[in-house]
Structure formats: structure tokens, C-alpha cells
PDB file of N, CA and C in Angstrom:
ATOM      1  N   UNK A   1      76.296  94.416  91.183  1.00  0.00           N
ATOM      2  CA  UNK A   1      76.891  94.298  92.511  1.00  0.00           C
ATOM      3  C   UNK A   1      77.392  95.654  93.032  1.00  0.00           C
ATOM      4  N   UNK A   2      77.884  96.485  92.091  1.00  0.00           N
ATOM      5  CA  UNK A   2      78.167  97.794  92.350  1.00  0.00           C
ATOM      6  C   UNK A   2      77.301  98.743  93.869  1.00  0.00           C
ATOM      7  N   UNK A   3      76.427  98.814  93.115  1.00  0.00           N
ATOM      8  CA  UNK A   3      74.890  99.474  93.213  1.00  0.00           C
ATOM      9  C   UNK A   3      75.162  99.084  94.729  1.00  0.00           C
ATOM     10  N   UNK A   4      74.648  97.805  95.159  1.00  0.00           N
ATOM     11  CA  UNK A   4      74.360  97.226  96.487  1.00  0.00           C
ATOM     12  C   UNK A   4      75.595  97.686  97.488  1.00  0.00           C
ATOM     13  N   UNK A   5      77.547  97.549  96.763  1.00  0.00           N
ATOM     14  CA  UNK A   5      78.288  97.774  97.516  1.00  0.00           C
ATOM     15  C   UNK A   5      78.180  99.180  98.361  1.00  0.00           C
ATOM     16  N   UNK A   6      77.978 100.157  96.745  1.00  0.00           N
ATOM     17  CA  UNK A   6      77.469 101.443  97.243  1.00  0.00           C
ATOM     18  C   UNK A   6      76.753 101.866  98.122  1.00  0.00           C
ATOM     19  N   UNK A   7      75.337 101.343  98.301  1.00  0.00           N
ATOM     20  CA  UNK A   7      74.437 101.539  99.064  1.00  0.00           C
ATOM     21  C   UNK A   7      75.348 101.360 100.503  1.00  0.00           C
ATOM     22  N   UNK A   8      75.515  99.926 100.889  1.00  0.00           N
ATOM     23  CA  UNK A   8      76.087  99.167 101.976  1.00  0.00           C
ATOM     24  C   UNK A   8      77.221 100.305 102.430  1.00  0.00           C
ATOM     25  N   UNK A   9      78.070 100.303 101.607  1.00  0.00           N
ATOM     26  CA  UNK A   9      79.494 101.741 102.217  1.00  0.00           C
ATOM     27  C   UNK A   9      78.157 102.993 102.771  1.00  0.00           C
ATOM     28  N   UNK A  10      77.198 103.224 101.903  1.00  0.00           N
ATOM     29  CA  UNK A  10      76.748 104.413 102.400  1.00  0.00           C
ATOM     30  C   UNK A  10      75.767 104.983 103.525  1.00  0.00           C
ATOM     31  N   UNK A  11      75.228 103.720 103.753  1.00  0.00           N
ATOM     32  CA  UNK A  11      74.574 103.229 104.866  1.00  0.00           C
ATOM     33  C   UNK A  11      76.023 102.798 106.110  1.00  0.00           C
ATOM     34  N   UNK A  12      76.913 102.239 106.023  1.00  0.00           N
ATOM     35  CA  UNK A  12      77.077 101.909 107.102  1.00  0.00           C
ATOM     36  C   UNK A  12      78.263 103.808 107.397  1.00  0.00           C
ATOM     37  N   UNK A  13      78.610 104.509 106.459  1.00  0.00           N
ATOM     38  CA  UNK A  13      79.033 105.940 107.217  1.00  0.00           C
ATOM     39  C   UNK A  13      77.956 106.600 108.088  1.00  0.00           C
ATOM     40  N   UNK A  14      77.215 106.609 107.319  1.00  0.00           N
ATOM     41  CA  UNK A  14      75.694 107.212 107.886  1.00  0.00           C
ATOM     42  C   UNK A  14      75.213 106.839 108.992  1.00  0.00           C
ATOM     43  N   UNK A  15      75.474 105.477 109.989  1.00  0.00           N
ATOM     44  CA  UNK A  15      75.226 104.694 110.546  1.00  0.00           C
ATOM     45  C   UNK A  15      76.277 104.920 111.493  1.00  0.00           C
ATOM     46  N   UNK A  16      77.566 104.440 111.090  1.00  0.00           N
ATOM     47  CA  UNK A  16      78.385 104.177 112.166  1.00  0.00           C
ATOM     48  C   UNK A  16      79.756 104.822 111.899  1.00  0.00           C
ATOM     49  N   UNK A  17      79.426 105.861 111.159  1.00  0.00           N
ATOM     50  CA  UNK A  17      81.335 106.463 110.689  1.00  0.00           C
ATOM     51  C   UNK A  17      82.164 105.982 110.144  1.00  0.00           C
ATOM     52  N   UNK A  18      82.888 106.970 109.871  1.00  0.00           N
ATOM     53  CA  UNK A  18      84.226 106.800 108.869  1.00  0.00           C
ATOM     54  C   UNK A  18      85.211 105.844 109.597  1.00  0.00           C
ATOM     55  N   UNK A  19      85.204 105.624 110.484  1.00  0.00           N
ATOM     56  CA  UNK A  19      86.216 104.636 110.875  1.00  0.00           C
ATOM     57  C   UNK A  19      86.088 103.728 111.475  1.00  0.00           C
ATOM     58  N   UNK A  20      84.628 103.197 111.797  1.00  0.00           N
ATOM     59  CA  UNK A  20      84.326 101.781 111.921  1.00  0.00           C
ATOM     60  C   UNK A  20      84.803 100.884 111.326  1.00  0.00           C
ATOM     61  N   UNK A  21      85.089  99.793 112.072  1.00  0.00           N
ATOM     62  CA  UNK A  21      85.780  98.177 111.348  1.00  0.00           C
ATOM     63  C   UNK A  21      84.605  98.069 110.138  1.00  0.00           C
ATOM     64  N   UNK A  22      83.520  98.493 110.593  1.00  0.00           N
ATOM     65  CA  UNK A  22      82.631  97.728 109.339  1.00  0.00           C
ATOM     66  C   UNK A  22      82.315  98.187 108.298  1.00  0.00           C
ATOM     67  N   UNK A  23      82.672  99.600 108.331  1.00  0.00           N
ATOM     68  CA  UNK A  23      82.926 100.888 107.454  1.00  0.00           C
ATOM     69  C   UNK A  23      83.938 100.841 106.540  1.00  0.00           C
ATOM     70  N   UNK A  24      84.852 100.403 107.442  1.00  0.00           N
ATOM     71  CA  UNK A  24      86.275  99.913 106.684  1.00  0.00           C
ATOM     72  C   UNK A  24      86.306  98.984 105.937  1.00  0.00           C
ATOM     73  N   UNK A  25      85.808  97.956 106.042  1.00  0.00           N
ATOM     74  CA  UNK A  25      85.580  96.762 105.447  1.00  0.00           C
ATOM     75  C   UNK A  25      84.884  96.995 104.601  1.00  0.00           C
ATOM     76  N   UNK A  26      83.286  97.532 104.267  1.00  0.00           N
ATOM     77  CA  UNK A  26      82.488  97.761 102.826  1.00  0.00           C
ATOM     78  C   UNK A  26      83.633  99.293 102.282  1.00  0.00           C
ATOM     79  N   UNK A  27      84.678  99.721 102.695  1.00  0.00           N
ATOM     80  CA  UNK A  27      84.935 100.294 101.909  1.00  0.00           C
ATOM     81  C   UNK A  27      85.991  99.606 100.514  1.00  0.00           C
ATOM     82  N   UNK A  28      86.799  98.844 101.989  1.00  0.00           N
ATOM     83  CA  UNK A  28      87.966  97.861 101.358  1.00  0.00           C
ATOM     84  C   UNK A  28      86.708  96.413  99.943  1.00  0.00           C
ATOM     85  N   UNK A  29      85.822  96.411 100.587  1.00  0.00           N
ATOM     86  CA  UNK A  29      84.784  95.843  99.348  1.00  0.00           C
ATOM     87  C   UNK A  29      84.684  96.309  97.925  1.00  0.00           C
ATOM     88  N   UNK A  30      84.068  97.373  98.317  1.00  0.00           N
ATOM     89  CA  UNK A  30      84.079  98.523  97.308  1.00  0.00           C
ATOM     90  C   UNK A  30      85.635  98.426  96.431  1.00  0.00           C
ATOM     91  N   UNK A  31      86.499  98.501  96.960  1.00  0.00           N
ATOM     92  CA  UNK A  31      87.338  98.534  96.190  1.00  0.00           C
ATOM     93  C   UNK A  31      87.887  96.759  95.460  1.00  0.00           C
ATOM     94  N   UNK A  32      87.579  95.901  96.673  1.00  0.00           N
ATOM     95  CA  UNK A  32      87.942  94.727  95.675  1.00  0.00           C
ATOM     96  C   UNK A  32      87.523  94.622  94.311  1.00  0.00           C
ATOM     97  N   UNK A  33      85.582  94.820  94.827  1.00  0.00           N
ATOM     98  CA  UNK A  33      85.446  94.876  93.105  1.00  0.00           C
ATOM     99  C   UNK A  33      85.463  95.766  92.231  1.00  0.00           C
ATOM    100  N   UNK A  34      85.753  96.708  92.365  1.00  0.00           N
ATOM    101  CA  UNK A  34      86.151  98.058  90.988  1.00  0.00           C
ATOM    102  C   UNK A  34      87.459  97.577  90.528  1.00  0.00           C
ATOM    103  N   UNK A  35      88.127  96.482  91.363  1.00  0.00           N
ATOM    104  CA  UNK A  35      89.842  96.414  91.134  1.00  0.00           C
ATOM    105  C   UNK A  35      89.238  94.520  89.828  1.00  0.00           C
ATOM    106  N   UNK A  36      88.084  94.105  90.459  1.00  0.00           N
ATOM    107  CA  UNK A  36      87.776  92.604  90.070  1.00  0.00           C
ATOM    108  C   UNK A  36      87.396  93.069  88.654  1.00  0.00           C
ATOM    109  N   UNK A  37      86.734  94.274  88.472  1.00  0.00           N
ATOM    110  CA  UNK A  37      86.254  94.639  87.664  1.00  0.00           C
ATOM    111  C   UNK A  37      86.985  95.646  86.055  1.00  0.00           C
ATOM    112  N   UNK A  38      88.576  95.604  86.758  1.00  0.00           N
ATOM    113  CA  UNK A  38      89.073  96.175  85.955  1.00  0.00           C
ATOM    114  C   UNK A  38      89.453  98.005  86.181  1.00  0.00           C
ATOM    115  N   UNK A  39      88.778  98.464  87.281  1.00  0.00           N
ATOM    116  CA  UNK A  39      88.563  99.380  87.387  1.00  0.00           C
ATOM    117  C   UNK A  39      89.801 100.112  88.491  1.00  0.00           C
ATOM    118  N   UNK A  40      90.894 100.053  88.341  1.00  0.00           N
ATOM    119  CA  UNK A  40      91.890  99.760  89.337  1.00  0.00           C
ATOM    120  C   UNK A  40      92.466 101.255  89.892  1.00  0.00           C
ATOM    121  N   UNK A  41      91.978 102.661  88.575  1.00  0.00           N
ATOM    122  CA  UNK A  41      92.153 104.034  89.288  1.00  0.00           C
ATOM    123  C   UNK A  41      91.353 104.344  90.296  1.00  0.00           C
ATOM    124  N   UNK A  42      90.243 103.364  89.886  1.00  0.00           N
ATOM    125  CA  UNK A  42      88.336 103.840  90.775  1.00  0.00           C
ATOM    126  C   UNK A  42      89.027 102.880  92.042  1.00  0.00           C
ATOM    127  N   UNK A  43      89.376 102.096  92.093  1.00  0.00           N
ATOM    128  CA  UNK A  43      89.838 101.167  93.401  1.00  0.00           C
ATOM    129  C   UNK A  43      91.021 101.561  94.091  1.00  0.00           C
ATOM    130  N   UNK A  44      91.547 102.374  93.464  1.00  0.00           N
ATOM    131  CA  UNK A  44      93.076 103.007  94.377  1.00  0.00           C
ATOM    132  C   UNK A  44      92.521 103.679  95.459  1.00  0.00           C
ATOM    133  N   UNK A  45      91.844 104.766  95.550  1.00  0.00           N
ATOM    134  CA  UNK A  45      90.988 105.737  96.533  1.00  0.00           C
ATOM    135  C   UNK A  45      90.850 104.988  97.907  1.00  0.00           C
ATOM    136  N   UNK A  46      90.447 103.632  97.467  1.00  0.00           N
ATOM    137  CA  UNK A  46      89.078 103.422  98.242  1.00  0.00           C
ATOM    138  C   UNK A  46      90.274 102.485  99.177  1.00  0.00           C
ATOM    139  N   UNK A  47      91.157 101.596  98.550  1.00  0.00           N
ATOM    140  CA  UNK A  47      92.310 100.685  98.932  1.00  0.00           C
ATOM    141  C   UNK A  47      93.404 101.982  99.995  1.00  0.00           C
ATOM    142  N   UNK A  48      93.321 102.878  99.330  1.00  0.00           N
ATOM    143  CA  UNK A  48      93.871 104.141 100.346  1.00  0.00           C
ATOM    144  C   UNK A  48      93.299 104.700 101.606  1.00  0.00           C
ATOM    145  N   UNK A  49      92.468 104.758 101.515  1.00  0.00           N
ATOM    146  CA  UNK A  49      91.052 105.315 102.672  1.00  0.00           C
ATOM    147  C   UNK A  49      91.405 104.439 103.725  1.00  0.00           C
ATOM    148  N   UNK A  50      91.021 102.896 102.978  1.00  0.00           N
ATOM    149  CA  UNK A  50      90.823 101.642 103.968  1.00  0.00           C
ATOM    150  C   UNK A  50      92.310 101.830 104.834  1.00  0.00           C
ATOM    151  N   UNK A  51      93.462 101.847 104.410  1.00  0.00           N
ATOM    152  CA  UNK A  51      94.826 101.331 104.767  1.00  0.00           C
ATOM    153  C   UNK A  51      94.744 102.207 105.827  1.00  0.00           C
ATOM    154  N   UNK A  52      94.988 103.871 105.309  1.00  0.00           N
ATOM    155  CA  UNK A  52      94.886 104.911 106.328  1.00  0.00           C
ATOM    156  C   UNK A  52      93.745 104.828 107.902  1.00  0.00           C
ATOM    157  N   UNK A  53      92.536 104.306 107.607  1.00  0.00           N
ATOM    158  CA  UNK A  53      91.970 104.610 108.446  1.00  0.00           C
ATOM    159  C   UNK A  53      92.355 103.357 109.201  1.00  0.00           C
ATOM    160  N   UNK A  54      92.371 102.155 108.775  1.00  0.00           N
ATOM    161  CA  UNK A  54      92.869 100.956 109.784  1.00  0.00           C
ATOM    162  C   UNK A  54      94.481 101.565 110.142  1.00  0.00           C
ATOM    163  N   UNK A  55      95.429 101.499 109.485  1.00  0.00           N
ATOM    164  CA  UNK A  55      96.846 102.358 110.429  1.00  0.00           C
ATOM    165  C   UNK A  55      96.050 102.911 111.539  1.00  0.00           C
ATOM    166  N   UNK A  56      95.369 104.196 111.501  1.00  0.00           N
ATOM    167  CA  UNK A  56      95.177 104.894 112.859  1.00  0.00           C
ATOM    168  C   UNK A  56      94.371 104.147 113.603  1.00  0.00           C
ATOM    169  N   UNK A  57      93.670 103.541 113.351  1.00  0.00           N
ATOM    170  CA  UNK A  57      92.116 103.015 114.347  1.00  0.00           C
ATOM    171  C   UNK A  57      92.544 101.673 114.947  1.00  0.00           C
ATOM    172  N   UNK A  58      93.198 100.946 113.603  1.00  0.00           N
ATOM    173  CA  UNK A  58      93.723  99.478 114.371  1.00  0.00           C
ATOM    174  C   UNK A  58      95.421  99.239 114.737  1.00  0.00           C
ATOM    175  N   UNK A  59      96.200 100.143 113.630  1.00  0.00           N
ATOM    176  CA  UNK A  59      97.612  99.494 113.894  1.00  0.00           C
ATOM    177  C   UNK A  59      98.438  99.279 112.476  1.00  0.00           C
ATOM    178  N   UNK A  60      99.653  99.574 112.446  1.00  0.00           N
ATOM    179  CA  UNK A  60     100.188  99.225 111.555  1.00  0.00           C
ATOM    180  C   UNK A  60     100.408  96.961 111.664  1.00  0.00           C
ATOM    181  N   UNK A  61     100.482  96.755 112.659  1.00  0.00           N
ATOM    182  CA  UNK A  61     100.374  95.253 112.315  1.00  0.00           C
ATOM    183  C   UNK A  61      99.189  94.609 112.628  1.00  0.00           C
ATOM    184  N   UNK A  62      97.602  94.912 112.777  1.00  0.00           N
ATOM    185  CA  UNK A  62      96.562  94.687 112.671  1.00  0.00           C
ATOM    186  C   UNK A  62      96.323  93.553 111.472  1.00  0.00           C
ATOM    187  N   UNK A  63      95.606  92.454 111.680  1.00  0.00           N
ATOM    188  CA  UNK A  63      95.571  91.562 110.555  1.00  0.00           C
ATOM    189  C   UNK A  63      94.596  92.064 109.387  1.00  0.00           C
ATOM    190  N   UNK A  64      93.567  93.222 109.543  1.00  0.00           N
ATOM    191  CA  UNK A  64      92.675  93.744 108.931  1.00  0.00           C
ATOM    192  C   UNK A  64      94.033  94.979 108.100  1.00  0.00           C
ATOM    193  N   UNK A  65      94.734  95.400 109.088  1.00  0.00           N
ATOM    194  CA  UNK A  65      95.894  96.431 108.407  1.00  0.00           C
ATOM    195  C   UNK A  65      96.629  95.801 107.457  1.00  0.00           C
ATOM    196  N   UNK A  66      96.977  94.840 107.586  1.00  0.00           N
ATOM    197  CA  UNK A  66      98.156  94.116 106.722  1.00  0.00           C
ATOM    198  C   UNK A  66      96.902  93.028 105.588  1.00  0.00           C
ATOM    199  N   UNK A  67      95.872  93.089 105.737  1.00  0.00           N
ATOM    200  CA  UNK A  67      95.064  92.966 104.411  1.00  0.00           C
ATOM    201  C   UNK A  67      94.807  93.839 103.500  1.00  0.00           C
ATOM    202  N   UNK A  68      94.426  95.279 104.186  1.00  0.00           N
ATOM    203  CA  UNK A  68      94.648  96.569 103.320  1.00  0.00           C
ATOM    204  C   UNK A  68      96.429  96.893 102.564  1.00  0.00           C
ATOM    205  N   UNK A  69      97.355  96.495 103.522  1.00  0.00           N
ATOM    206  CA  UNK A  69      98.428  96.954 102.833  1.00  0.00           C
ATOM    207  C   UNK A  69      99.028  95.929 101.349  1.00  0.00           C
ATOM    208  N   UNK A  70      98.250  94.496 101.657  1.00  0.00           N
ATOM    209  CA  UNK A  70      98.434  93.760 100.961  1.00  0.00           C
ATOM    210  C   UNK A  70      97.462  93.812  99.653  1.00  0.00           C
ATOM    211  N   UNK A  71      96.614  94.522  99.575  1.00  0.00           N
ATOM    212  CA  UNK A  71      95.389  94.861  98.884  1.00  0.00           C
ATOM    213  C   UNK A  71      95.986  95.968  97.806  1.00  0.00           C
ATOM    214  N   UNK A  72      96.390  97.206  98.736  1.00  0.00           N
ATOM    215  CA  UNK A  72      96.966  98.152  97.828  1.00  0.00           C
ATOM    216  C   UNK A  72      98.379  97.525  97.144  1.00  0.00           C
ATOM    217  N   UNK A  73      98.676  96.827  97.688  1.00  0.00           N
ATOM    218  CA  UNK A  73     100.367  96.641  96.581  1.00  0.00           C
ATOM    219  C   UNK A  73      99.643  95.696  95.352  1.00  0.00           C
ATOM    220  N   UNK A  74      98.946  95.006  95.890  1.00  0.00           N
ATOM    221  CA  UNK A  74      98.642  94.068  94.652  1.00  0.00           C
ATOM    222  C   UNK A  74      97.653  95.123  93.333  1.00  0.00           C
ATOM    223  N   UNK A  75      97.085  95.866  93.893  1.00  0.00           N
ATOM    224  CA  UNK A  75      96.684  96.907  92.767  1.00  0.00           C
ATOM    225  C   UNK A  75      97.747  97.459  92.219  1.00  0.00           C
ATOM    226  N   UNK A  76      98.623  97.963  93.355  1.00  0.00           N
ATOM    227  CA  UNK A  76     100.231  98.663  92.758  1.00  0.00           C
ATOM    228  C   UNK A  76     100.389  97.795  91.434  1.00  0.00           C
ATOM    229  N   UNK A  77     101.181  96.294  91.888  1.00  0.00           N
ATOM    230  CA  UNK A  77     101.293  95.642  91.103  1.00  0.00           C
ATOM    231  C   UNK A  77     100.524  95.435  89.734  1.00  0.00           C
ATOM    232  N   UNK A  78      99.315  95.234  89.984  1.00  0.00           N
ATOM    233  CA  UNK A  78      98.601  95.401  88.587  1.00  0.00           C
ATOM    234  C   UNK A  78      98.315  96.760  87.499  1.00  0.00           C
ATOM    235  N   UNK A  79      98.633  97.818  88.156  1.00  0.00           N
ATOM    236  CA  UNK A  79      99.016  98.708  87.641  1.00  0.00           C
ATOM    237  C   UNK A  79     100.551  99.096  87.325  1.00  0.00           C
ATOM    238  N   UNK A  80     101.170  98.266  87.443  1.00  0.00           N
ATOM    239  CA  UNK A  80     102.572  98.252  86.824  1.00  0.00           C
ATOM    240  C   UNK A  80     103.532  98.747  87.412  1.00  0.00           C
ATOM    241  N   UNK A  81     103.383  99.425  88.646  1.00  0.00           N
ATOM    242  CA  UNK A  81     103.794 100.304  89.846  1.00  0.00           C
ATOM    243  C   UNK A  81     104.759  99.460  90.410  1.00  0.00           C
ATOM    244  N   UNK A  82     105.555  98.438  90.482  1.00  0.00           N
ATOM    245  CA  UNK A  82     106.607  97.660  91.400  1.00  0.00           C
ATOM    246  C   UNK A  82     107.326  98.197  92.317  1.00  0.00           C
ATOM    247  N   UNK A  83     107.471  99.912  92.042  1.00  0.00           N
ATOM    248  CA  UNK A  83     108.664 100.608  93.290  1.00  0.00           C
ATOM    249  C   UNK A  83     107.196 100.737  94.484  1.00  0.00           C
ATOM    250  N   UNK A  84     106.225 101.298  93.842  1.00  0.00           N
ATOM    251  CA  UNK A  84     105.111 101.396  95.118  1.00  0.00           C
ATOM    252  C   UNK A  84     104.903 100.120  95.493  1.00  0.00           C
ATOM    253  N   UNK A  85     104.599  99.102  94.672  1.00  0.00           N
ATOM    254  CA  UNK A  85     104.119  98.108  95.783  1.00  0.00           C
ATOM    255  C   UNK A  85     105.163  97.210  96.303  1.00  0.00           C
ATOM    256  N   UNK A  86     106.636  97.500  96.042  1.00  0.00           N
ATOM    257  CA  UNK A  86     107.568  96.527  96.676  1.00  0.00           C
ATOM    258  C   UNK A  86     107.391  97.022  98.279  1.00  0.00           C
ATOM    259  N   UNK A  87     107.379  98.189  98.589  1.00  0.00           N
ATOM    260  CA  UNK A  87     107.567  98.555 100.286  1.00  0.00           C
ATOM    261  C   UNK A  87     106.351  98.078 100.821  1.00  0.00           C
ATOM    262  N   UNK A  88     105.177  98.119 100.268  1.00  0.00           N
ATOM    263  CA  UNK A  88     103.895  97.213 101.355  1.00  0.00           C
ATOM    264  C   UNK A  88     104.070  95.442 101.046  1.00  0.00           C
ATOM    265  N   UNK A  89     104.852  95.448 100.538  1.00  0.00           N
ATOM    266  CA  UNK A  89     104.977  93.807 100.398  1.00  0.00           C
ATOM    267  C   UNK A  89     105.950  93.456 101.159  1.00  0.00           C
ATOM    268  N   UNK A  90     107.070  94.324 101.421  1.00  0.00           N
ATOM    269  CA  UNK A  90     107.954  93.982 102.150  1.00  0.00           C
ATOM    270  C   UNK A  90     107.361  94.686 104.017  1.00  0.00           C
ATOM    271  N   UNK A  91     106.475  95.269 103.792  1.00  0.00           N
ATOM    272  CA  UNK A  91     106.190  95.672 105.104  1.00  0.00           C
ATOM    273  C   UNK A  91     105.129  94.566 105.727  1.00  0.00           C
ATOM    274  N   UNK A  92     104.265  93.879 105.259  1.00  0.00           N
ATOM    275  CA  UNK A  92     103.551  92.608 105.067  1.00  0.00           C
ATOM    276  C   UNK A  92     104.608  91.358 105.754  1.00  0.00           C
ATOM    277  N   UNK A  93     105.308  91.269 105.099  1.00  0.00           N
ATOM    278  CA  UNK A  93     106.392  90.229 105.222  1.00  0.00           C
ATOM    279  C   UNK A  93     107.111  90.350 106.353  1.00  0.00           C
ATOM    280  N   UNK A  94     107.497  91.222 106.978  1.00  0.00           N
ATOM    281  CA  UNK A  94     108.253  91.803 108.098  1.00  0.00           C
ATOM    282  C   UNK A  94     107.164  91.748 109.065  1.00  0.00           C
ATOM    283  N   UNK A  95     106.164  92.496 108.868  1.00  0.00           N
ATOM    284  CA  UNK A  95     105.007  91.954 110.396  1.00  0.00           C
ATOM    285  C   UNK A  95     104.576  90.458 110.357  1.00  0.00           C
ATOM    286  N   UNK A  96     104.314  89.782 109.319  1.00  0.00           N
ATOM    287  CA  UNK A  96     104.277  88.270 109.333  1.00  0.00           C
ATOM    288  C   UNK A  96     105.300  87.464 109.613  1.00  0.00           C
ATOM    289  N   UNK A  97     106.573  87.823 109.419  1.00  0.00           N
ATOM    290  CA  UNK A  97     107.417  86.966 110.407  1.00  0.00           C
ATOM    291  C   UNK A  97     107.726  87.476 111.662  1.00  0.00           C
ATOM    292  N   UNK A  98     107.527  88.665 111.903  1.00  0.00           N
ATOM    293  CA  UNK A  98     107.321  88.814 113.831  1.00  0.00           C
ATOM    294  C   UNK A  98     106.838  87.957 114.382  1.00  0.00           C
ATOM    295  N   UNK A  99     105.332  88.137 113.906  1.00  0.00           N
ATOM    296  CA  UNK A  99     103.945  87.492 114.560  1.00  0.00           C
ATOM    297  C   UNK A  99     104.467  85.475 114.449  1.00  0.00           C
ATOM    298  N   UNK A 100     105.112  85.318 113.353  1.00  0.00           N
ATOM    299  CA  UNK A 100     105.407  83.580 113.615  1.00  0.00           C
ATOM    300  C   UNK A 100     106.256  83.477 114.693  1.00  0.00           C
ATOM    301  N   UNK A 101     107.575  84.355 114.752  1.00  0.00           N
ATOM    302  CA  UNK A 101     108.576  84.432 115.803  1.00  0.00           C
ATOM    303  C   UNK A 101     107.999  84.667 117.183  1.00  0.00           C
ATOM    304  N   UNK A 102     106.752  85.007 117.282  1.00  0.00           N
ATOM    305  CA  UNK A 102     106.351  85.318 118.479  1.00  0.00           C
ATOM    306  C   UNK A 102     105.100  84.554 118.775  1.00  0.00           C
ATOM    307  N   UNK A 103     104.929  83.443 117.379  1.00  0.00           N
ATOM    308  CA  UNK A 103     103.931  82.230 118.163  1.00  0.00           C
ATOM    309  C   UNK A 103     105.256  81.136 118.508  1.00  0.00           C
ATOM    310  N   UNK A 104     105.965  81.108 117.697  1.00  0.00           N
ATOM    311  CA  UNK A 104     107.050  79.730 118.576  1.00  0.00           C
ATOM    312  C   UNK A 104     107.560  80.222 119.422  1.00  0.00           C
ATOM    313  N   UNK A 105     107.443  81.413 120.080  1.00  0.00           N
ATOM    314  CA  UNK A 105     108.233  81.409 121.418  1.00  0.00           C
ATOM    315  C   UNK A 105     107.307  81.474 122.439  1.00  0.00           C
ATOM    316  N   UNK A 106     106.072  81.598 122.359  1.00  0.00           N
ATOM    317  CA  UNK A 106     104.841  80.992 123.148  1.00  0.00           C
ATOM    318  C   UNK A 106     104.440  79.787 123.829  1.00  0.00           C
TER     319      UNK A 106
END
């Protein structure tokens, strides 16, 4: 599965840039499975790339943003890291109860 993710991330820079949604997404891929796979230094990079380039392109409360930020803490977490991944968990949590507070007042 590697192989194919690779290709796919490398085709779609080549294609459509570093900061395409869809760019972003086979990158944030790329990293699910190196992280599925055990591979969680090889998946930090890529969980970093993704976060950074959605912050600038989409937003710190973007639902694609707050999947990347939720992506990297949970690697945090599995790498044993709790001071790094407590602030994207708590930053997660804080844009998700905006966004409810601001569907019941709709």
C-alpha cells in the first residue's frame, strides 16, 4: 500500500501543488499509514506538513484542520509525548464546542 500512497502524494504535487486540498489529503494518507504501520517518526513529517499547510490554506478551525490537529496529537500520544499532544487536543475541543454553540443558536 505504501508504494501506491507514494506514487498518489507524488503525482498529485506534480499535478496540482503543495497545497492543494487533495495534496493535503494523500499527504495526511501517507502518514495514516506509516503511523497504522508502526512507523510513527516516518509519520510525524508528513502529520506536520498536512497541519501547517491546511492552518494557512484552510484555517485554524477548518474541519480538514482540526482532523490534521487531531491526527498529530494522537501520534503525540502514541509516542508518549502527552505535553505535545495535550494543546492540539485541547485546541480540537475548543473549536468543537464553538461550532456546537453556534449550531444551537441558529
Amino acid at each position: 500500500a505504501r508504494p501506491l500512497c507514494e506514487e498518489d502524494l507524488a503525482a498529485c504535487r506534480e499535478t496540482l501543488g503543495d497545497r492543494h486540498p487533495d495534496t493535503l489529503t494523500s499527504i495526511n494518507n501517507l502518514g495514516m499509514l506509516l503511523k497504522a504501520q508502526g512507523r510513527l517518526d516516518e509519520a510525524r513529517p508528513l502529520y506536520e506538513e498536512a497541519l501547517a499547510a491546511r492552518r494557512e490554506t484552510l484555517g485554524d478551525r477548518h474541519p480538514d484542520t482540526l482532523i490534521s490537529i487531531n491526527n498529530l496529537g494522537l501520534l503525540l500520544e502514541g509516542q508518549g509525548q502527552l505535553d505535545e499532544a495535550r494543546p492540539l487536543y485541547e485546541e480540537t475541543s475548543v473549536c468543537r464546542g464553538q461550532e456546537a454553540k453556534i449550531e444551537q443558536a441558529g
